[in-house]
Protein backbone atom coordinates (compact mmCIF):
# COMPACT_ATOMS: atom_id res chain seq x y z
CA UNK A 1 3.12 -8.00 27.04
CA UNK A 2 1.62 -7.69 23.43
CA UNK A 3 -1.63 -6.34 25.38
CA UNK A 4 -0.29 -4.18 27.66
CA UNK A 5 1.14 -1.82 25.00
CA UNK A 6 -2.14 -2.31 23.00
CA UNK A 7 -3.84 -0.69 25.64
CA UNK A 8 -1.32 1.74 26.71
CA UNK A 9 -1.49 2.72 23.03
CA UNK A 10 -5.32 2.57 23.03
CA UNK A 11 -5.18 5.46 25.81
CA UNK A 12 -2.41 7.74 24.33
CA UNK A 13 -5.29 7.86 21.38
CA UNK A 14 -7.34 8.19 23.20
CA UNK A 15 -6.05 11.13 25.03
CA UNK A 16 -4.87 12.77 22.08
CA UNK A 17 -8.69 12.87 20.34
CA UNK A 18 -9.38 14.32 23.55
CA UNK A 19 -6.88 16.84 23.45
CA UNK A 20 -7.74 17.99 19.83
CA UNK A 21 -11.92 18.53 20.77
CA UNK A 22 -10.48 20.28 23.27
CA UNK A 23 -8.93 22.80 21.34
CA UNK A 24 -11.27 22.67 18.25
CA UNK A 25 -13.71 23.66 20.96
CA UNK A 26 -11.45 26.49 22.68
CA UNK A 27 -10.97 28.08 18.89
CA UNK A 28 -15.07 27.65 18.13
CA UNK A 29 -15.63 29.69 21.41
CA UNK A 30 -13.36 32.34 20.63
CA UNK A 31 -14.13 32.40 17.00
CA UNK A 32 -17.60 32.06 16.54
CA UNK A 33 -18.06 34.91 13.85
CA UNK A 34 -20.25 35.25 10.87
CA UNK A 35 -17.88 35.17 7.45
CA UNK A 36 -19.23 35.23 3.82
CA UNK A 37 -17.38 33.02 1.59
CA UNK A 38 -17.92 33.73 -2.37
CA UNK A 39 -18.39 30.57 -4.18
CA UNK A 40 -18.83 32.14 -7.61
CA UNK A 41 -20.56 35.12 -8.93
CA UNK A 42 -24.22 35.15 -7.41
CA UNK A 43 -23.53 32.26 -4.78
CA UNK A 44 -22.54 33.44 -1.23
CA UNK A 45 -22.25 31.39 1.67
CA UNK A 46 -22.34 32.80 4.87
CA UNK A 47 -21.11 30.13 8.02
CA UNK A 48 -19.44 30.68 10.91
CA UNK A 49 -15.56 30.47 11.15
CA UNK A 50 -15.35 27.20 12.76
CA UNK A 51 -17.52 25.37 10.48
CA UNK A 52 -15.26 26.62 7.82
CA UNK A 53 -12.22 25.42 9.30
CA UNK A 54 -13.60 22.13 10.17
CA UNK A 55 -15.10 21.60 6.28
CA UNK A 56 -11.63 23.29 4.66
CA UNK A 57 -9.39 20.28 6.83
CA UNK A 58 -11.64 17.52 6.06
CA UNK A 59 -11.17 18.54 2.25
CA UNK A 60 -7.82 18.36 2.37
CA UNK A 61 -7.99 15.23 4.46
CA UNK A 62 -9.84 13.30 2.04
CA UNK A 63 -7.27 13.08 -0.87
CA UNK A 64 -4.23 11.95 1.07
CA UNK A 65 -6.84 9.70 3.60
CA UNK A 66 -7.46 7.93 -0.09
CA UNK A 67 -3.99 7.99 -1.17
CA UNK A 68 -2.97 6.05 2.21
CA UNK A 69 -6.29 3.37 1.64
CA UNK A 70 -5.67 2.78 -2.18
CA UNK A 71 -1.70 2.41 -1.15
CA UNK A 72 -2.61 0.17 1.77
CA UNK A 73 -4.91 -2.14 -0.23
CA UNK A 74 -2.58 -2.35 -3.22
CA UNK A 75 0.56 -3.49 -0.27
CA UNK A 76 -1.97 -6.38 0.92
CA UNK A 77 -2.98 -7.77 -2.47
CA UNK A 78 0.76 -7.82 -3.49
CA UNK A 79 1.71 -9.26 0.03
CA UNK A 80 -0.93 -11.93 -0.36
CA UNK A 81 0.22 -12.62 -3.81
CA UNK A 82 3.76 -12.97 -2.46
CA UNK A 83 2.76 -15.40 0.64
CA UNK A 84 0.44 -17.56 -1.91
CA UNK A 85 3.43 -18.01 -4.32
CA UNK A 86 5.64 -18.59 -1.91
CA UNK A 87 3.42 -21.77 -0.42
CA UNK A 88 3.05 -23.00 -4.12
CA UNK A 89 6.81 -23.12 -4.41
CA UNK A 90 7.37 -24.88 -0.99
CA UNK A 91 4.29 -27.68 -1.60
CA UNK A 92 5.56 -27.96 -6.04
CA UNK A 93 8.31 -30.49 -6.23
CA UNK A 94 11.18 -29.75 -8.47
CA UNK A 95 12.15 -31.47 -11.47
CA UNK A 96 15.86 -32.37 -11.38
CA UNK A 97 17.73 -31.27 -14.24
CA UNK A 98 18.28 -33.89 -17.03
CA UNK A 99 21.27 -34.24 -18.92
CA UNK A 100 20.39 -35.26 -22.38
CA UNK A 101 23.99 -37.38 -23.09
CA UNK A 102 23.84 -38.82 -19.69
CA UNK A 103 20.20 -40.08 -20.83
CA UNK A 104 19.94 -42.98 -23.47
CA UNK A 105 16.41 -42.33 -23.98
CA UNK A 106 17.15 -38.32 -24.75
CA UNK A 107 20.37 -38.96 -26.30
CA UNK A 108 20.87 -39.27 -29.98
CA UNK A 109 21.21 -42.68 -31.84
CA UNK A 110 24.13 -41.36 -34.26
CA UNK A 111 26.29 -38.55 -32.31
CA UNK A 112 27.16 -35.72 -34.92
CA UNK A 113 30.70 -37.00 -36.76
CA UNK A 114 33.88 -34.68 -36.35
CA UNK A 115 35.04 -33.19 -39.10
CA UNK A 116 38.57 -33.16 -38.14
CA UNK A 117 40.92 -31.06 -38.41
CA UNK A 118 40.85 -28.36 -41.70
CA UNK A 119 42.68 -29.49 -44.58
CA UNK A 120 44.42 -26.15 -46.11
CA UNK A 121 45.40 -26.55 -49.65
């Protein structure tokens, strides 16, 4: 069942890449004009529109693309952290609590005396 949907969602991808070239290449067609773009005093750049398109979405792309990888990476390392502590606690046995008057090795050779009640003069 597991690889059914795989595939199934291996297509819809598919399809939708597809779909997008599709139209990237519709709007190159019917775009495909000279522009000048000013980069600073004395530097001109003249493309056509599409190229600028494409390069302007894949700048903007890149920042959040790292966001999601750096964001990603830091969720495994704690996961693994997690799943490795959690097999230390499982394999460490547990000391049982000791109760130091219930022990006569722990517990003192000369209890501390009570005072009694207060004598008020």
């Amino acid at each position: 069942m597991a690889k059914k949907k795989e595939a199934a969602m291996q297509i819809v991808r598919t399809i939708v890449w597809v779909l997008l070239l599709i139209v990237l290449l519709i709007f190159s067609i019917n775009n495909w004009n000279p522009v000048e773009v000013k980069i600073w005093e004395g530097l001109v750049l003249e493309t056509k529109i599409p190229a600028l398109v494409v390069v302007s979405f894949l700048l903007g792309l890149l920042p959040m693309w790292l966001l999601h990888r750096i964001t990603a990476y830091a969720a495994r390392r704690k996961i693994n952290s997690l799943q490795v502590a959690a097999r230390t606690a499982a394999v460490t046995p547990v000391a049982p609590a000791v109760d130091p008057a219930a022990d006569p090795v722990i517990a003192p050779e000369h209890p501390a005396e009570d005072p009694g009640p207060l004598k008020s003069e």
